[in-house]
N, C-alpha and C. Protein backbone atom coordinates (compact mmCIF):
# COMPACT_ATOMS: atom_id res chain seq x y z
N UNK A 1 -6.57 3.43 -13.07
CA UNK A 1 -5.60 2.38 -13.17
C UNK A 1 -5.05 2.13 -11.76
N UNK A 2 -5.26 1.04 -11.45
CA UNK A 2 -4.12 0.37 -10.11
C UNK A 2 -2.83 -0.01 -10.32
N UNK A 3 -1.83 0.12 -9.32
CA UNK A 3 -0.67 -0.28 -9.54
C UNK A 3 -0.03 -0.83 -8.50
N UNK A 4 1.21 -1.79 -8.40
CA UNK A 4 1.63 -1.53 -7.29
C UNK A 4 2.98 -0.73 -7.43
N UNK A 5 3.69 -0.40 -6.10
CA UNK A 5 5.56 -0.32 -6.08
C UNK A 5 6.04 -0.46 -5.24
N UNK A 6 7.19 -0.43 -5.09
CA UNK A 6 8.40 -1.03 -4.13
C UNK A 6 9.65 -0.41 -4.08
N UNK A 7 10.03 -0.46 -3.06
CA UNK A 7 11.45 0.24 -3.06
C UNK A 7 12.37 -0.39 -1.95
N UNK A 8 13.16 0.97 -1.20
CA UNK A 8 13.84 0.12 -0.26
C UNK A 8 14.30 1.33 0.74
N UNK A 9 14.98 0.51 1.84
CA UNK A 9 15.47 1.36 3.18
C UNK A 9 16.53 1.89 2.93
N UNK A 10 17.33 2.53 2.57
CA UNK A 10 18.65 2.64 2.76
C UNK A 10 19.67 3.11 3.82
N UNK A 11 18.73 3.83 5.08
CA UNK A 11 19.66 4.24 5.95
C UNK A 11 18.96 4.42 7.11
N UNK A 12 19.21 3.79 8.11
CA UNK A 12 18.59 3.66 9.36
C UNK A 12 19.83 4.39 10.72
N UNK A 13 19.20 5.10 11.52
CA UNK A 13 19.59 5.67 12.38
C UNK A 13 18.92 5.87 13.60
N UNK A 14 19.26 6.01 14.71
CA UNK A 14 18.74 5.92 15.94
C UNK A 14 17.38 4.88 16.49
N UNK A 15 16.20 6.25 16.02
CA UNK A 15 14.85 5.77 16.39
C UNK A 15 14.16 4.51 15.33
N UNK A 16 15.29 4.57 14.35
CA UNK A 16 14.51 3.38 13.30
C UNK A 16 14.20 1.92 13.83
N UNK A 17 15.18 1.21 14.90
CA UNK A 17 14.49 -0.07 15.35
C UNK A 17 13.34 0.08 16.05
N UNK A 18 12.49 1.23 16.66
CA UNK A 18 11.42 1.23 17.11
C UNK A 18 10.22 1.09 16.07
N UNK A 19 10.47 1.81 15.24
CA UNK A 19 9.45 1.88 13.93
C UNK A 19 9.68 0.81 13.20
N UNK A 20 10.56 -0.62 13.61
CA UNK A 20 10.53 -1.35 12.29
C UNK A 20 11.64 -1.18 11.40
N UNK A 21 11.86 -0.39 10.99
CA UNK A 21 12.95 -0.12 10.04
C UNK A 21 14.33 -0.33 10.24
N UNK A 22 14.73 -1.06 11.05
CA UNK A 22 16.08 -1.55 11.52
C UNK A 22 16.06 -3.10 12.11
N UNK A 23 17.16 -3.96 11.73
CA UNK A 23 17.13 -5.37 12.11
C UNK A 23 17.34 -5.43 13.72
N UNK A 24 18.07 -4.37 14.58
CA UNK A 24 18.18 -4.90 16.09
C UNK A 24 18.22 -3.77 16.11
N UNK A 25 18.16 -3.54 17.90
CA UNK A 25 18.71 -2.21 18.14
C UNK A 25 19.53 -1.94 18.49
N UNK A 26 20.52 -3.32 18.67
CA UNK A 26 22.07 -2.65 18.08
C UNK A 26 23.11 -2.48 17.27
N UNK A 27 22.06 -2.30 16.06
CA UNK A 27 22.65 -2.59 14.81
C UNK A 27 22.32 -1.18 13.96
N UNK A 28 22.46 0.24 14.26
CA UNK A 28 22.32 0.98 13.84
C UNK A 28 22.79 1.11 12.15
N UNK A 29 21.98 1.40 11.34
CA UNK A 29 22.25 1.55 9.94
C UNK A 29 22.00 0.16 9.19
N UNK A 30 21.68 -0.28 10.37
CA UNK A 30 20.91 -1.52 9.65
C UNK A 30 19.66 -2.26 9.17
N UNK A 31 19.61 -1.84 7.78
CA UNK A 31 17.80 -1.47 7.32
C UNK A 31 17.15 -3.08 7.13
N UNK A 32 16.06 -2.81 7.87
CA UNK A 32 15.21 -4.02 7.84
C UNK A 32 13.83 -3.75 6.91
N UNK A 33 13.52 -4.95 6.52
CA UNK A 33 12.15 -4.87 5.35
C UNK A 33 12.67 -3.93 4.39
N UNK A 34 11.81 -3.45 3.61
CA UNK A 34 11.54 -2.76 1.93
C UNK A 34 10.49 -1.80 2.67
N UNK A 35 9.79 -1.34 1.16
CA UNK A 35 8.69 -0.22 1.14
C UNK A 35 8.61 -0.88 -0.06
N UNK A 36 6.83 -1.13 0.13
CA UNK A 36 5.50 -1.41 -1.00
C UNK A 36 4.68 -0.81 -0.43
N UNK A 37 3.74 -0.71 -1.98
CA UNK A 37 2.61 -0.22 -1.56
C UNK A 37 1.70 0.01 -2.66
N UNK A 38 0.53 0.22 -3.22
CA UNK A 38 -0.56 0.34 -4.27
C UNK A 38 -1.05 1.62 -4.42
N UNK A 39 -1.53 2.08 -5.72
CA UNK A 39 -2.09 3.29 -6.13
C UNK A 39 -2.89 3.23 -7.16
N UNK A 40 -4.03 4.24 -7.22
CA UNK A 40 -5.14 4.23 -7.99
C UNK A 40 -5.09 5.43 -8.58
N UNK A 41 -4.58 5.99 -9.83
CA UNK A 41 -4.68 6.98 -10.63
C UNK A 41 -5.15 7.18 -11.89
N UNK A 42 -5.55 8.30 -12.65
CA UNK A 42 -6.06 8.29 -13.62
C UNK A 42 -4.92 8.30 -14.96
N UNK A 43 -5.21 7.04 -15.61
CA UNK A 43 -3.94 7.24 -16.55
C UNK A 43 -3.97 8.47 -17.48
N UNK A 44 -5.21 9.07 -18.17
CA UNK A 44 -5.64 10.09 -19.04
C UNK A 44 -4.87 11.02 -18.61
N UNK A 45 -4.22 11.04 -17.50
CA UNK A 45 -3.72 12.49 -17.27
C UNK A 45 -2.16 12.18 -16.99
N UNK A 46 -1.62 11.10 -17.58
CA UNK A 46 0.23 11.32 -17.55
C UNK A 46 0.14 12.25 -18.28
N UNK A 47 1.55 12.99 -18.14
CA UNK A 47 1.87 13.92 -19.21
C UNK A 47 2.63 13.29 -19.96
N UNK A 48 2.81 13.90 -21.15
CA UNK A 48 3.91 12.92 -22.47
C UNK A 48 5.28 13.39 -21.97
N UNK A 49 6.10 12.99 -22.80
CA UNK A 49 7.48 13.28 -23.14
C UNK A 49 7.79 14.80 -23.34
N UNK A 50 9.10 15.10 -22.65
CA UNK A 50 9.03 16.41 -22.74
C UNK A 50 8.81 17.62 -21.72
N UNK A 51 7.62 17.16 -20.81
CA UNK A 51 7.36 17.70 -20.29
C UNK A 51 7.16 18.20 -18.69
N UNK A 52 8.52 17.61 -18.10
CA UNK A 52 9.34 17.76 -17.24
C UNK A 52 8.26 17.02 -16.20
N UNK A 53 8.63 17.47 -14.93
CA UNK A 53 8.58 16.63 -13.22
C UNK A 53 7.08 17.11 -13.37
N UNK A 54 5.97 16.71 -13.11
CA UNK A 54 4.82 16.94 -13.40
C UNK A 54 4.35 16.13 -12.04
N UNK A 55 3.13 16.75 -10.86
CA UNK A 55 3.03 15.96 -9.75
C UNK A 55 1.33 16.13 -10.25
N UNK A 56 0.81 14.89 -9.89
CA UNK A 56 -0.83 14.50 -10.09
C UNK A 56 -1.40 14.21 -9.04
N UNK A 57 -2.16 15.15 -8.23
CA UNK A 57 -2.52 14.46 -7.07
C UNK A 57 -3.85 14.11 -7.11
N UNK A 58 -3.86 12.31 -6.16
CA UNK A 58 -4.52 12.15 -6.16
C UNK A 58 -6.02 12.35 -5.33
N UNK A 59 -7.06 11.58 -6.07
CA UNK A 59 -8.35 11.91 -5.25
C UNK A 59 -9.23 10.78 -5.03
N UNK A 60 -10.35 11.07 -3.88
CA UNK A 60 -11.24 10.78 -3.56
C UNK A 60 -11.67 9.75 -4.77
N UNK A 61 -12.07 8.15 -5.24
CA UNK A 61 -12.77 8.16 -6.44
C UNK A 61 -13.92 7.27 -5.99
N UNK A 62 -14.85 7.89 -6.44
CA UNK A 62 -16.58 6.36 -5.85
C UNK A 62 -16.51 5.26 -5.71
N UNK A 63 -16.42 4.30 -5.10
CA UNK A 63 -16.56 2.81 -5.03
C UNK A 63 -14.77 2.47 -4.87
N UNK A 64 -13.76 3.44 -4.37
CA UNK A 64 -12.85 2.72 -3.84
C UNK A 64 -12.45 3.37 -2.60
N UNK A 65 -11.80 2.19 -1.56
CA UNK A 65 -11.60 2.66 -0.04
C UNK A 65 -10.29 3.20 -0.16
N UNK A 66 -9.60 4.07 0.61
CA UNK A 66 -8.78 5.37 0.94
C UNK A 66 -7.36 4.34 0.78
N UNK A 67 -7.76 2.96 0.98
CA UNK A 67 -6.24 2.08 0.57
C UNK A 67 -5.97 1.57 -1.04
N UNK A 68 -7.35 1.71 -1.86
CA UNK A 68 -6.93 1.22 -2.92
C UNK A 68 -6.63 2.54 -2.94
N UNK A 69 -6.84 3.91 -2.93
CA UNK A 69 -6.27 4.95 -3.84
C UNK A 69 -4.90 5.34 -3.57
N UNK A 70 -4.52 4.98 -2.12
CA UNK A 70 -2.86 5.15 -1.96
C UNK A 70 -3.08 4.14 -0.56
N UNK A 71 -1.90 3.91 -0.73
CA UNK A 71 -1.36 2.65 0.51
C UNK A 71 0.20 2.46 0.55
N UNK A 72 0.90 2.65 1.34
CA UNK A 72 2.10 2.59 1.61
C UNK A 72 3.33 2.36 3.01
N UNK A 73 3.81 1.00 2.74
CA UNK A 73 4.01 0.39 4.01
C UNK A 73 5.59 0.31 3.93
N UNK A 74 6.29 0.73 5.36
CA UNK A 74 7.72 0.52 5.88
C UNK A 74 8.01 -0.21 6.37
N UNK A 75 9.36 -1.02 6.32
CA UNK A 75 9.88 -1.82 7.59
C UNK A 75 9.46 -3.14 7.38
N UNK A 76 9.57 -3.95 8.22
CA UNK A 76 9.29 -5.02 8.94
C UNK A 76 8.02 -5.62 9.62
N UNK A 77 7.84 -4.59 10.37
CA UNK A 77 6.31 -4.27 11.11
C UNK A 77 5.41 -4.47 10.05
N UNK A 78 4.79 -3.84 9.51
CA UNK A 78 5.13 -2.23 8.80
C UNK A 78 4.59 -1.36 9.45
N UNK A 79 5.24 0.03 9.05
CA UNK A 79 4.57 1.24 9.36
C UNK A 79 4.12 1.73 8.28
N UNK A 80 2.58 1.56 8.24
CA UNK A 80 1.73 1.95 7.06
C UNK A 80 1.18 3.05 6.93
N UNK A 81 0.98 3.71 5.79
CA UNK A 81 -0.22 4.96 5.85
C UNK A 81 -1.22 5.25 3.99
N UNK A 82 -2.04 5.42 4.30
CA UNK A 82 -2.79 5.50 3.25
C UNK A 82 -3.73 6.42 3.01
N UNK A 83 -4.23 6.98 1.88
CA UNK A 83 -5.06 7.98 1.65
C UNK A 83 -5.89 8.41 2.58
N UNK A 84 -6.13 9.45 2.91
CA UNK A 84 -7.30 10.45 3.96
C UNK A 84 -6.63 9.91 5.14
N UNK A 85 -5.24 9.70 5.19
CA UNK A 85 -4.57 9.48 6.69
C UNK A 85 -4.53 11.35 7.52
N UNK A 86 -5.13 12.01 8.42
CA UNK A 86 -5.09 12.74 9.19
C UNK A 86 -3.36 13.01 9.29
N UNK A 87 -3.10 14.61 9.58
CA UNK A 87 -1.78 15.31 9.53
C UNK A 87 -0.87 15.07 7.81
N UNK A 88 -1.46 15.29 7.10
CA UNK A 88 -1.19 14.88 5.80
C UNK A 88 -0.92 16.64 5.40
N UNK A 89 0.34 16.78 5.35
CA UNK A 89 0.91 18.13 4.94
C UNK A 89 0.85 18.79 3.36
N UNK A 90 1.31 17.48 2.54
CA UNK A 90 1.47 18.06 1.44
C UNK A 90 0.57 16.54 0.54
N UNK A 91 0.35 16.52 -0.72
CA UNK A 91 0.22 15.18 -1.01
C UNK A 91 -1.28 14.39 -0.62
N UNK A 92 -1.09 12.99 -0.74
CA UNK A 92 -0.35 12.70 -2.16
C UNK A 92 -0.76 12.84 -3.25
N UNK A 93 0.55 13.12 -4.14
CA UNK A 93 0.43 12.87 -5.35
C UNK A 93 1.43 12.27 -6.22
N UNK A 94 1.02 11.44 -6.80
CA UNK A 94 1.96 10.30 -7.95
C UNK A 94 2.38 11.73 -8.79
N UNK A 95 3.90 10.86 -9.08
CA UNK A 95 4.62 12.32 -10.08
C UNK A 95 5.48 11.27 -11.28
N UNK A 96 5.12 11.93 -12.29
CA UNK A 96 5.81 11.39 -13.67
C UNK A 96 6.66 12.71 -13.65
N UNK A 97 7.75 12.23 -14.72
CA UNK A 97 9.11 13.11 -15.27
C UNK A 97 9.15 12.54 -16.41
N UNK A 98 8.78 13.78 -17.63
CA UNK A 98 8.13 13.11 -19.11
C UNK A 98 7.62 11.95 -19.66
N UNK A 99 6.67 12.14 -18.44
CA UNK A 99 5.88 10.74 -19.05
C UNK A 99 5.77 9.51 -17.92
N UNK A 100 7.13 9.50 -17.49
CA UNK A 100 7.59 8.37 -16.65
C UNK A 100 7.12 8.25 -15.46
N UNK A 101 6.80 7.36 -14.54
CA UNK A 101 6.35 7.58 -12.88
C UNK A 101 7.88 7.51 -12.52
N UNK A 102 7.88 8.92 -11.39
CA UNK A 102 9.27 9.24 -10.87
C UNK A 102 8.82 8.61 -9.54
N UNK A 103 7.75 8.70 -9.08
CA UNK A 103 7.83 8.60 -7.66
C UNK A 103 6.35 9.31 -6.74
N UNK A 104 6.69 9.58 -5.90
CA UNK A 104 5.29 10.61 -5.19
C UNK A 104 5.57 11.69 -4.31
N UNK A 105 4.72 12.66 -4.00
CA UNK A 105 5.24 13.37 -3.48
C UNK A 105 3.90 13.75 -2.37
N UNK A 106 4.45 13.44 -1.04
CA UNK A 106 3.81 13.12 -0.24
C UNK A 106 4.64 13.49 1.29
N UNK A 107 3.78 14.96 2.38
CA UNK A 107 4.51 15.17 3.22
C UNK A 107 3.65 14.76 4.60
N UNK A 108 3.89 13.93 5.54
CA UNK A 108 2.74 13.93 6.30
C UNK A 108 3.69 13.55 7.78
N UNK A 109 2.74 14.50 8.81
CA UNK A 109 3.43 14.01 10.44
C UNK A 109 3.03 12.84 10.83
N UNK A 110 3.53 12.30 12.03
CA UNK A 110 2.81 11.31 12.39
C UNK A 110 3.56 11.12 14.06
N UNK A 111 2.85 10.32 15.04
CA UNK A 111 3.25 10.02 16.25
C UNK A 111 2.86 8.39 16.28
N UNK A 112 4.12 8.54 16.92
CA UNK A 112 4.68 6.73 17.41
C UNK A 112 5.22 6.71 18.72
N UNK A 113 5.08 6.10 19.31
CA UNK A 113 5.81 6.08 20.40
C UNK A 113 5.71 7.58 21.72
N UNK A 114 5.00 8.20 21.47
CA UNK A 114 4.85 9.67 22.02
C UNK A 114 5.86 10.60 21.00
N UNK A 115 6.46 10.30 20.44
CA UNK A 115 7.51 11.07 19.57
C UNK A 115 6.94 11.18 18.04
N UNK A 116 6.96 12.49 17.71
CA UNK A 116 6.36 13.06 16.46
C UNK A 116 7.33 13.11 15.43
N UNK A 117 7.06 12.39 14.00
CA UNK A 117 8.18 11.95 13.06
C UNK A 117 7.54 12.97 12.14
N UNK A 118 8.36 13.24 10.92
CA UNK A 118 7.60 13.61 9.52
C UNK A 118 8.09 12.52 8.86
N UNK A 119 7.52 12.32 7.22
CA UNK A 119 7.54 11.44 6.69
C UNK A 119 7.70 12.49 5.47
N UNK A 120 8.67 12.57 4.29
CA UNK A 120 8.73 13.60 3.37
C UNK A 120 9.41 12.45 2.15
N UNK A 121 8.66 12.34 0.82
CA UNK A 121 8.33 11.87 -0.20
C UNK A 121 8.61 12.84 -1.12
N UNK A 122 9.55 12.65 -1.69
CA UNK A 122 9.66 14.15 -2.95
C UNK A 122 10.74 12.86 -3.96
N UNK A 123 9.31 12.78 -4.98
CA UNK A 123 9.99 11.68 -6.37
C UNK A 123 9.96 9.97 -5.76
N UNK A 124 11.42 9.95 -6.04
CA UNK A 124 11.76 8.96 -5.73
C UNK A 124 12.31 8.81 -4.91
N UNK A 125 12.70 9.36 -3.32
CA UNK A 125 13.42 9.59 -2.24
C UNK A 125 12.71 9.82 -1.71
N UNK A 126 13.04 8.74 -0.43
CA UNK A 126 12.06 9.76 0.97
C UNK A 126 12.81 9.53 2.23
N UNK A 127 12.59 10.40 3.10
CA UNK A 127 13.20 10.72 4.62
C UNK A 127 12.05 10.59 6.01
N UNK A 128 12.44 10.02 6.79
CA UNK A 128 11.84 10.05 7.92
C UNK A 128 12.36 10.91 9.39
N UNK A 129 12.06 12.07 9.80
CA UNK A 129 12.52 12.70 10.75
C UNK A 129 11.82 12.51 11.82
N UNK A 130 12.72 12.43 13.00
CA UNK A 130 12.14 12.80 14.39
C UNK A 130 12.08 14.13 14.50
N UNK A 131 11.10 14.33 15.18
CA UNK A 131 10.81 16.24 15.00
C UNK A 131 10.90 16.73 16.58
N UNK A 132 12.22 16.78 16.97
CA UNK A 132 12.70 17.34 18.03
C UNK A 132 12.30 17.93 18.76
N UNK A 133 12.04 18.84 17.92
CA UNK A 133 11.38 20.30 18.34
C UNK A 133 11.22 20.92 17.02
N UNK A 134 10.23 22.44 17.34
CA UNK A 134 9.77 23.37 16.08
C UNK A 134 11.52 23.77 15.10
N UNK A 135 12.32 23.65 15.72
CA UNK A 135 13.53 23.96 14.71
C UNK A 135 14.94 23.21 14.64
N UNK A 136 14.41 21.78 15.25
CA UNK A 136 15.61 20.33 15.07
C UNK A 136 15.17 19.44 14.90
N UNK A 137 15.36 18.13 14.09
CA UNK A 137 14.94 16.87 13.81
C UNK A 137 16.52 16.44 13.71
N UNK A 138 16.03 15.06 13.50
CA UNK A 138 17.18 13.93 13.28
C UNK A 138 16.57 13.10 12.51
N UNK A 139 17.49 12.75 11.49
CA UNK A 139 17.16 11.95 10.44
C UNK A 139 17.02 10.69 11.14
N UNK A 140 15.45 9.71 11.23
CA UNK A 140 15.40 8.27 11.05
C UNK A 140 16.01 7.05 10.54
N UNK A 141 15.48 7.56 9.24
CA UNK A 141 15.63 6.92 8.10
C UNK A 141 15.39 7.24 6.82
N UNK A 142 16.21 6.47 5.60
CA UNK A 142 15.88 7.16 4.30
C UNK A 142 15.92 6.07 3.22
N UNK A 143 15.49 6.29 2.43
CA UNK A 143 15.08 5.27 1.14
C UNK A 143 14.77 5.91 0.07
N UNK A 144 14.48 4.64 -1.42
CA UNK A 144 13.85 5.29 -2.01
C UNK A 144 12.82 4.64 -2.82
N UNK A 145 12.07 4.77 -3.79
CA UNK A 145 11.04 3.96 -4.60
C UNK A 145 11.46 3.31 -5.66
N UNK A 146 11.51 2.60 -6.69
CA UNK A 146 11.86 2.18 -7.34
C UNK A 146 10.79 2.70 -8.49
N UNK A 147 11.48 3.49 -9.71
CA UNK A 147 10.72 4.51 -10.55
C UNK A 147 11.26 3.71 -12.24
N UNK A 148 10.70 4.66 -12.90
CA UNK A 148 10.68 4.54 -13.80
C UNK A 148 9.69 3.46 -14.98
N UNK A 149 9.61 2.84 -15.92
CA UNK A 149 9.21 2.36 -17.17
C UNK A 149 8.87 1.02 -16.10
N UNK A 150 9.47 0.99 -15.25
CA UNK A 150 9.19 -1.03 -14.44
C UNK A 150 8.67 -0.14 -12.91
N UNK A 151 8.77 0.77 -12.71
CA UNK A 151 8.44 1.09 -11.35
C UNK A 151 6.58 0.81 -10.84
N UNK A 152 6.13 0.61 -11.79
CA UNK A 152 4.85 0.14 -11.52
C UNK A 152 4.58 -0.60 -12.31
N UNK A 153 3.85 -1.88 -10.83
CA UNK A 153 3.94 -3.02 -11.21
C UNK A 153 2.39 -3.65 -11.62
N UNK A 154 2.35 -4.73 -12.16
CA UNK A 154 0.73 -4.95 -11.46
C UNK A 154 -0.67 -4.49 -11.90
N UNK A 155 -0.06 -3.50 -12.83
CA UNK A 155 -1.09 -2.75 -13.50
C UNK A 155 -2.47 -2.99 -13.82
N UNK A 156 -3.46 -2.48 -13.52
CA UNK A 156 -4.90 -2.82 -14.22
C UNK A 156 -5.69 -2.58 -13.53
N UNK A 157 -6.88 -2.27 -14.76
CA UNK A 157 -7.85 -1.04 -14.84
C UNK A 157 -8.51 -0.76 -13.67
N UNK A 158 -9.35 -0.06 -13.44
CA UNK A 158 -9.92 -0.17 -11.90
C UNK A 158 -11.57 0.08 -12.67
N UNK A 159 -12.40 -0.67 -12.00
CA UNK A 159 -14.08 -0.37 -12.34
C UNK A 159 -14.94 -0.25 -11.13
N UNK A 160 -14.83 1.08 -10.84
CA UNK A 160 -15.76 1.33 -9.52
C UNK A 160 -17.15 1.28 -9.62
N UNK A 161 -18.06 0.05 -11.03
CA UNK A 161 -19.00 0.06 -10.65
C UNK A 161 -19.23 -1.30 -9.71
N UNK A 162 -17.98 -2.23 -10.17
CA UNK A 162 -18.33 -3.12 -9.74
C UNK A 162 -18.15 -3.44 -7.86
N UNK A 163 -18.95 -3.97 -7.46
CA UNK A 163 -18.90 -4.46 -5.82
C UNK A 163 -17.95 -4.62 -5.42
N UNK A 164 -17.16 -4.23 -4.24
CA UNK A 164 -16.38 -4.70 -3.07
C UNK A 164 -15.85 -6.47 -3.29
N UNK A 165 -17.15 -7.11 -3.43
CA UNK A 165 -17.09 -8.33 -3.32
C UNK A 165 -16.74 -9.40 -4.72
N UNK A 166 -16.77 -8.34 -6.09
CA UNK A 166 -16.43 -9.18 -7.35
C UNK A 166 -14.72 -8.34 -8.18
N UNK A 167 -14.15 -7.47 -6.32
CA UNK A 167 -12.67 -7.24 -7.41
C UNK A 167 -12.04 -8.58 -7.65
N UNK A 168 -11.19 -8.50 -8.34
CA UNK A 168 -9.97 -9.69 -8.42
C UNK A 168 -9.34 -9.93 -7.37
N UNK A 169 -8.77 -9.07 -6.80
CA UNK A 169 -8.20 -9.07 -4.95
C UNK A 169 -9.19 -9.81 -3.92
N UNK A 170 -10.07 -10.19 -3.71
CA UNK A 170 -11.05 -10.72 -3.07
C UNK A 170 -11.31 -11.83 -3.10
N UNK A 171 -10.47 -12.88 -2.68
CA UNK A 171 -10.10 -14.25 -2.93
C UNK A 171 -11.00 -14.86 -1.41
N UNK A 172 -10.87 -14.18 -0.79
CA UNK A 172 -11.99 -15.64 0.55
C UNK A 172 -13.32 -15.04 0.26
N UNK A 173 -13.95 -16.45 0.21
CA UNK A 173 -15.39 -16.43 -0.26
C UNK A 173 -16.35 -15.93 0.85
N UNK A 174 -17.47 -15.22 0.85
CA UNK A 174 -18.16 -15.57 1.68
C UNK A 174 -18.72 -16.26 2.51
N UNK A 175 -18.91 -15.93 4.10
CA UNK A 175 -19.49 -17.13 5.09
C UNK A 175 -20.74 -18.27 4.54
N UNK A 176 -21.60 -16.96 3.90
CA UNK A 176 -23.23 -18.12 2.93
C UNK A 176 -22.81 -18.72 1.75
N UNK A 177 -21.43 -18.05 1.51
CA UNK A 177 -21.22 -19.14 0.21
C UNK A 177 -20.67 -20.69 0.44
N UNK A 178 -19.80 -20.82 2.05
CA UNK A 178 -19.32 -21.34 2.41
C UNK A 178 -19.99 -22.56 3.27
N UNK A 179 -21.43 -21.78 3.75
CA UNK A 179 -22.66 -22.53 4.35
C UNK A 179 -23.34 -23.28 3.22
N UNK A 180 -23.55 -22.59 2.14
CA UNK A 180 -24.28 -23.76 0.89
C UNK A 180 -23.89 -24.49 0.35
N UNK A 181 -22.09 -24.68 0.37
CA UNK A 181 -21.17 -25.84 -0.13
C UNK A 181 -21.43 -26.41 0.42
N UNK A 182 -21.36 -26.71 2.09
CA UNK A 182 -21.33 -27.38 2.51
C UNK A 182 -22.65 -27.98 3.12
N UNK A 183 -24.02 -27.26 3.02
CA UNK A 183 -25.48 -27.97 2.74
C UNK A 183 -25.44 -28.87 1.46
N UNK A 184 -24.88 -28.65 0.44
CA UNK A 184 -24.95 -28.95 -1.06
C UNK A 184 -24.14 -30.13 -0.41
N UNK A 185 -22.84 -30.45 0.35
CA UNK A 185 -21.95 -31.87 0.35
C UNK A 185 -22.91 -33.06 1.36
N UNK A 186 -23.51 -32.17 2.04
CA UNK A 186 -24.15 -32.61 3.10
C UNK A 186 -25.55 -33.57 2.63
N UNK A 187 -26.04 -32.78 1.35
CA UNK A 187 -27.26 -33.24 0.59
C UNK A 187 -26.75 -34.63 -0.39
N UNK A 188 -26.03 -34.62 -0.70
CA UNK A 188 -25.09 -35.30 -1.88
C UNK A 188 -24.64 -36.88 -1.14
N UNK A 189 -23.87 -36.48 0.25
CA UNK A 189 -24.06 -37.71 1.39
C UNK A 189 -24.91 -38.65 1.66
N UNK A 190 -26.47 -37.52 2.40
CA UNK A 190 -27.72 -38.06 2.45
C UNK A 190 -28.25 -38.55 1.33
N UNK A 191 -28.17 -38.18 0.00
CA UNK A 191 -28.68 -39.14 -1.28
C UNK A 191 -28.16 -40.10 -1.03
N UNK A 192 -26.43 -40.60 -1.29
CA UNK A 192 -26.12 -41.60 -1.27
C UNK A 192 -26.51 -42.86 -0.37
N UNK A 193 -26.46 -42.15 0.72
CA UNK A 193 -26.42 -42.76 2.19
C UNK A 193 -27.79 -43.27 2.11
N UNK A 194 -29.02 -42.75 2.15
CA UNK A 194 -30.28 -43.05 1.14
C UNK A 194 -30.62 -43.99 0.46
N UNK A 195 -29.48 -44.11 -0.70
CA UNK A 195 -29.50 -45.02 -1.63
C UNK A 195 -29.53 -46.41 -1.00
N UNK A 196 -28.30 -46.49 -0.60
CA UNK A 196 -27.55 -47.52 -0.47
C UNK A 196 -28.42 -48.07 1.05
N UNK A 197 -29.37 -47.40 1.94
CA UNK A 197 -30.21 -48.13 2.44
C UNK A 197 -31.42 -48.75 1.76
N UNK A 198 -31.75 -47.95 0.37
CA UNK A 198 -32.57 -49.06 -0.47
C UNK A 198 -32.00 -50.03 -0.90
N UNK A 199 -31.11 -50.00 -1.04
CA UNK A 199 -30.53 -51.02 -1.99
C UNK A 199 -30.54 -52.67 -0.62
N UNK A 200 -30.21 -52.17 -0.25
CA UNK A 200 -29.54 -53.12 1.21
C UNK A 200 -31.18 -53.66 1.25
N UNK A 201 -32.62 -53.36 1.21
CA UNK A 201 -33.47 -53.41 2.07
C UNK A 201 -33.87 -54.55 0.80
């Protein structure tokens, strides 16, 4: 199953207008853009009701690229990252709470600017740290996902037998499809054009 979700910034501090995530840079705490992003999981395996914070991580699946299976973008810019992204600590994995999608849980470093951030995803909350050093950070920024019964949007099925080129997402046509329209308008001209010199003669 594909999905999408969305959430939001809620707290911007220092280094966040570099990353996007802040409207100026002198407007500290002032969150710019949302957080969206898409996921490809197996529905067979929610857990039901009942049965508390449950995390599903995801995987590798045949015939889809590392963005349909997770994709997730910050800010303004955005600052994006998606499945088989390198320095990926914990994660990901989509997490239901009886049943429900709570959120994901997803820990991964990253460098911007020469300065090394973490990125920490637990549910429906997530934090962005500058990583100071091995035993100080400073909080970025923080947000959260938008969960629950509406938290995923968009829904529907995924069929990895079919081609790259016949998903539903795949709206610009090909260059040869685009070359034979326009041989086909080109042919359609010359008939006319054709014609209408018999006719004349």
């Amino acid at each position: 199953m594909t999905a999408d979700f969305s959430g939001g910034i809620l707290t911007t501090n220092g280094l966040a207008n570099s990353l996007g995530l802040q409207q100026t840079s002198t407007c500290s705490g002032c969150a710019a853009g949302s957080v969206s992003g898409k996921v490809l999981f197996d529905q067979s395996l929610i857990p039901g009701s009942g049965t508390g914070t449950v995390n599903i991580a995801l995987a590798a699946v045949t015939g889809a690229s590392n963005s349909t299976i997770f994709d997730i973008d910050f800010g303004s810019r955005p600052l994006g990252f998606e499945f088989g992204n390198g320095d990926v600590l914990g994660g990901p994995s989509i997490q239901f709470n009886n049943g429900v999608f709570n959120g994901f849980f997803f820990v991964k470093d990253f460098v911007a600017d020469g300065k090394t951030y973490e990125l920490s995803m637990q549910g429906a909350n997530w934090t962005m740290n500058w990583l100071k050093s091995n035993s100080s950070s400073q909080l970025v920024a923080a947000g959260y996902l938008n969960v629950g019964n509406q938290g995923l949007t968009s829904q529907a099925y995924f069929d990895p037998s079919l081609p790259a080129t016949e998903l539903p997402n795949n709206r610009i046509p090909e260059p040869t499809v685009l070359a034979l329209v326009m041989v086909g308008m080109l042919g359609i001209f010359m008939t006319r054009r054709h014609k209408q010199t018999y006719a004349a003669a």
